[in-house]
C-alpha atoms as a PDB file:
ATOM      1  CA  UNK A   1       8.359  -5.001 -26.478  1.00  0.00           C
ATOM      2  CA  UNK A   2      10.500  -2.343 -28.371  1.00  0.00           C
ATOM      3  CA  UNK A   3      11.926   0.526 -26.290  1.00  0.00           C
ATOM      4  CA  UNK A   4       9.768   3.063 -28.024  1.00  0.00           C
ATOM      5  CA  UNK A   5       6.258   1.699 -27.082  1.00  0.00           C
ATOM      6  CA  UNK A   6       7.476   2.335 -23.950  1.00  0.00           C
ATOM      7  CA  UNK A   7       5.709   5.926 -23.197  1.00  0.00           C
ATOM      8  CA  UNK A   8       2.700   4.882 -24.833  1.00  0.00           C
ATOM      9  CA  UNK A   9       2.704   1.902 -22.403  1.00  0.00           C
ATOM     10  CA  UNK A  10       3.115   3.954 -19.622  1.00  0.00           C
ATOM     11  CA  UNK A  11      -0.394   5.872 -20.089  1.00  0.00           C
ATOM     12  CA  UNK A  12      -1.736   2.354 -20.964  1.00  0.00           C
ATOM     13  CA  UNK A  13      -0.474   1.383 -17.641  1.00  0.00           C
ATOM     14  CA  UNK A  14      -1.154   4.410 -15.668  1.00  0.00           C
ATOM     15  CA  UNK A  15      -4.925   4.157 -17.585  1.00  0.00           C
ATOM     16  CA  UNK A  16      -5.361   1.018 -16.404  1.00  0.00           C
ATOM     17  CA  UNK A  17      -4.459   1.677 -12.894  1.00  0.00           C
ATOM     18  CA  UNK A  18      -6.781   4.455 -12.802  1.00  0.00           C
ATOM     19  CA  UNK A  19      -9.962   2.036 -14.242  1.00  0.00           C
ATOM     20  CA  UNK A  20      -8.960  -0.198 -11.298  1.00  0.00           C
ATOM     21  CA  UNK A  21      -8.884   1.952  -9.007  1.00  0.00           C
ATOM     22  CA  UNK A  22     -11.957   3.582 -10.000  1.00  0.00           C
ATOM     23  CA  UNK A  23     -14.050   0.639  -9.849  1.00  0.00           C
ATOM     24  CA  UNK A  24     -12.865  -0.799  -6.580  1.00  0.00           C
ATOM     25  CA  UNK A  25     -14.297   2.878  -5.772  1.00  0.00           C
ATOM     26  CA  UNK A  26     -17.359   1.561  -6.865  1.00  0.00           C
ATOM     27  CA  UNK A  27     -17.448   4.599  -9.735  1.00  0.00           C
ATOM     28  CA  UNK A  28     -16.829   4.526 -13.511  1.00  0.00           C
ATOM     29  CA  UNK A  29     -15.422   7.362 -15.062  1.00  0.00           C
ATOM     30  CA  UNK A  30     -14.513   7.627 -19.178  1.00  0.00           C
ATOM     31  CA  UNK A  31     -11.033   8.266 -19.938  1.00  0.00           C
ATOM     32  CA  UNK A  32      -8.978   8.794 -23.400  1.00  0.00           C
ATOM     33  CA  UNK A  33      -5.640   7.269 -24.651  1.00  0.00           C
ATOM     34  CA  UNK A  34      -4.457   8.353 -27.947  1.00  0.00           C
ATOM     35  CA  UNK A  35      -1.045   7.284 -29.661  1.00  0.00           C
ATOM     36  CA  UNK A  36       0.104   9.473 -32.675  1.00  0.00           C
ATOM     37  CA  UNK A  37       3.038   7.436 -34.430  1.00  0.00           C
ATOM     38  CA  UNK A  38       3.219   9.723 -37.244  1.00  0.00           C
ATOM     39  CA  UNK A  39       6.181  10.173 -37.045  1.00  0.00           C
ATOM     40  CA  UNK A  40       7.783   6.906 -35.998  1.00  0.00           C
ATOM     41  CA  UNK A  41      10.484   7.004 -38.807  1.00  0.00           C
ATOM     42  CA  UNK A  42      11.858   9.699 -37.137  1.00  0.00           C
ATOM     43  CA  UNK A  43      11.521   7.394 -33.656  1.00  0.00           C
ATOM     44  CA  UNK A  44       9.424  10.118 -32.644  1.00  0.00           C
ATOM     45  CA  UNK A  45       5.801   8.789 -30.818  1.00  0.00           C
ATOM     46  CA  UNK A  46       3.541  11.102 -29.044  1.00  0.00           C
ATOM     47  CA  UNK A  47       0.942  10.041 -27.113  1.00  0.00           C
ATOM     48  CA  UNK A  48      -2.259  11.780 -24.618  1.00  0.00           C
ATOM     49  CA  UNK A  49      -4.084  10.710 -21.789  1.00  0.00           C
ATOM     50  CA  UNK A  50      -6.946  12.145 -20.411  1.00  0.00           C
ATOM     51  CA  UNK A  51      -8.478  11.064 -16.862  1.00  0.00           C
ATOM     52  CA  UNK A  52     -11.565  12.378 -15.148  1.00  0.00           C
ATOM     53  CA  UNK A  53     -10.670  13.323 -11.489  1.00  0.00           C
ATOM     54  CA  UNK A  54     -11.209  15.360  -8.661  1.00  0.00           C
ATOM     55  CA  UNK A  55      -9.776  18.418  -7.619  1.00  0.00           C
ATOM     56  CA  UNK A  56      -6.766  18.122  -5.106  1.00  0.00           C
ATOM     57  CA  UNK A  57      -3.686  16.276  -4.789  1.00  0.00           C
ATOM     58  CA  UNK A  58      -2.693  13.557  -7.301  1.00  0.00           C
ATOM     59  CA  UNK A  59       0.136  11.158  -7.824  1.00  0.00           C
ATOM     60  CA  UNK A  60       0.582   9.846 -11.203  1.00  0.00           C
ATOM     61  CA  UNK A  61       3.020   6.621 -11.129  1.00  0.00           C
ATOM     62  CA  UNK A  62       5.380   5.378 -14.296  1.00  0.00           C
ATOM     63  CA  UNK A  63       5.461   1.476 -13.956  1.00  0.00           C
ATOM     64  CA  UNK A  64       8.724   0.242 -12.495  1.00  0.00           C
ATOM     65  CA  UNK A  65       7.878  -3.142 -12.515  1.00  0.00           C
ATOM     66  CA  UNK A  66       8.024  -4.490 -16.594  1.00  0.00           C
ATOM     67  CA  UNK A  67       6.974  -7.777 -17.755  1.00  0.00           C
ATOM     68  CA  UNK A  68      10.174  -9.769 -18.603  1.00  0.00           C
ATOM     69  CA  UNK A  69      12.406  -7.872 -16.458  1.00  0.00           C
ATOM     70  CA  UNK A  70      13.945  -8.676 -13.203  1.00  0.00           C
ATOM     71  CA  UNK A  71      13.677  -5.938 -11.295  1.00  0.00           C
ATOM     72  CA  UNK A  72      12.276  -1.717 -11.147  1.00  0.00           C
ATOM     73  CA  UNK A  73      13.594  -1.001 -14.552  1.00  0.00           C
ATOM     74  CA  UNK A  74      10.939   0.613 -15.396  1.00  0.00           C
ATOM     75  CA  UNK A  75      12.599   3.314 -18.611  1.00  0.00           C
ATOM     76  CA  UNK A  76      12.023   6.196 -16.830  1.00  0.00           C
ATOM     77  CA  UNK A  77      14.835   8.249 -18.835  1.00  0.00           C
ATOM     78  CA  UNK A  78      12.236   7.383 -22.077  1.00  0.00           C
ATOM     79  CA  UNK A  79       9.540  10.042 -20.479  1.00  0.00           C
ATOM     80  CA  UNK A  80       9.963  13.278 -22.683  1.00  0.00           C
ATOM     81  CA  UNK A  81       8.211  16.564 -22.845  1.00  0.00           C
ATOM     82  CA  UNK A  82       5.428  15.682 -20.042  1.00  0.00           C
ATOM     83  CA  UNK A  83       2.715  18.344 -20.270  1.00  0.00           C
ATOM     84  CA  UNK A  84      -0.144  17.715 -17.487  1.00  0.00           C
ATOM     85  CA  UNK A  85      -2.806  20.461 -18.148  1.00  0.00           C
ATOM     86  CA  UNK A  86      -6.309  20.689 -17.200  1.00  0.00           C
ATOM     87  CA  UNK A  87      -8.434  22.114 -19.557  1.00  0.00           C
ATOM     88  CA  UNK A  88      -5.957  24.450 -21.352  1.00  0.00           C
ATOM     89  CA  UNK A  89      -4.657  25.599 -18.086  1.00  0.00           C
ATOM     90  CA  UNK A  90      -1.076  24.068 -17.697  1.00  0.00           C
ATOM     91  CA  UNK A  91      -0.388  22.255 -14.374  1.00  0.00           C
ATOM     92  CA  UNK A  92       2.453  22.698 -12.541  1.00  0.00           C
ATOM     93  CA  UNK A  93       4.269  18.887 -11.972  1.00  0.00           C
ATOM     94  CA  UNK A  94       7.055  17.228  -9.813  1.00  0.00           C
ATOM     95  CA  UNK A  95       8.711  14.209  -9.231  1.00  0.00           C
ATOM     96  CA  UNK A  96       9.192  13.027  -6.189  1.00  0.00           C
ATOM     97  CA  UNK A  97      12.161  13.283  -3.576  1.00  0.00           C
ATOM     98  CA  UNK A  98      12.606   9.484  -2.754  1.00  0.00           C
ATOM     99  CA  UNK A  99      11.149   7.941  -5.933  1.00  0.00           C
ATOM    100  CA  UNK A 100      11.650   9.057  -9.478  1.00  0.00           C
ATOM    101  CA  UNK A 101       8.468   6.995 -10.789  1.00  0.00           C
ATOM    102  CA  UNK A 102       6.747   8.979  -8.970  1.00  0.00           C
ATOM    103  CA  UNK A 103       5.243  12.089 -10.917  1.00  0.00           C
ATOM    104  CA  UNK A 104       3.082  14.882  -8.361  1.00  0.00           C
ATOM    105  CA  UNK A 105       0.701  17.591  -9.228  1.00  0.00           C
ATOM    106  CA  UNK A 106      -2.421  19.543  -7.740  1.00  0.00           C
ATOM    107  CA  UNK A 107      -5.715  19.295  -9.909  1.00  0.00           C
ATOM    108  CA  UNK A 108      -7.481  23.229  -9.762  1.00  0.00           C
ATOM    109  CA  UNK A 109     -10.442  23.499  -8.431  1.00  0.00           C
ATOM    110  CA  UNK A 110     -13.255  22.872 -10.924  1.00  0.00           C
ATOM    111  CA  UNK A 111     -11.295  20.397 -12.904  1.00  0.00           C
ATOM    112  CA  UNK A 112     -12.890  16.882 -13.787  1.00  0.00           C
ATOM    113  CA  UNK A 113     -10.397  15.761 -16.580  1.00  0.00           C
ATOM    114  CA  UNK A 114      -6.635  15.846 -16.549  1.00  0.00           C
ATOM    115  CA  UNK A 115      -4.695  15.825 -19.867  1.00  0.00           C
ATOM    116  CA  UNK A 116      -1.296  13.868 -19.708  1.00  0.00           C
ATOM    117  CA  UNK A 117       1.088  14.233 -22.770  1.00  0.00           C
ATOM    118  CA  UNK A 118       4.574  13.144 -23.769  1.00  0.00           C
ATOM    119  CA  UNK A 119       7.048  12.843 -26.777  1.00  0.00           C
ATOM    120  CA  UNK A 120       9.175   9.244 -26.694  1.00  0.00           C
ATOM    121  CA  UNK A 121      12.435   9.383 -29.026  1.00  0.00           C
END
């Protein structure tokens, strides 16, 4: 897989983790990936995700793990520009101490969608 799906892949992943989790929950809840390659002669993608959730604390996880590769290579360095935002009120993010794939943030009260966004170059 070229290095510049790589962001895009990410939400794919982090979507998919979400569904799974969801239904092992025994709920199903709609959620939105878009891709804009637009601009991909400039080696510019952007891409959105939005998950429903629940208000409180949430950790969002980049894959380490890639098909193909032999170990937590996950490109972590790719992840550009990260706006988390719920409804059009921007959400304060962090990574975590002990693992960089590890991406933490508090949804407000009243939220029930998320909006993830990055840039990959």
């Amino acid at each position: 897989m070229p290095k510049k799906i790589w962001i895009p892949a990410f939400m794919l992943f982090l979507s998919g983790a979400i569904v799974t989790q969801q239904l092992q929950a025994g709920q199903s809840r709609p959620l939105l990936l878009e891709v804009d390659a637009s601009e991909v002669t400039r080696q510019i993608l952007h891409s959105r995700l939005v998950i429903s959730v629940e208000p409180g604390p949430l950790t969002l996880l980049y894959p380490k793990w890639i098909p193909g590769e032999h170990g937590p290579t996950g490109p972590i360095t790719d992840l550009a520009g990260l706006k988390v935002s719920a409804g059009e009120q921007p959400i304060a993010w962090r990574r975590d101490e002990k693992d960089m794939y590890a991406i933490h943030c508090t949804v407000p009260p009243g939220a029930r969608s998320l909006e993830c966004a990055s840039i990959s170059f």
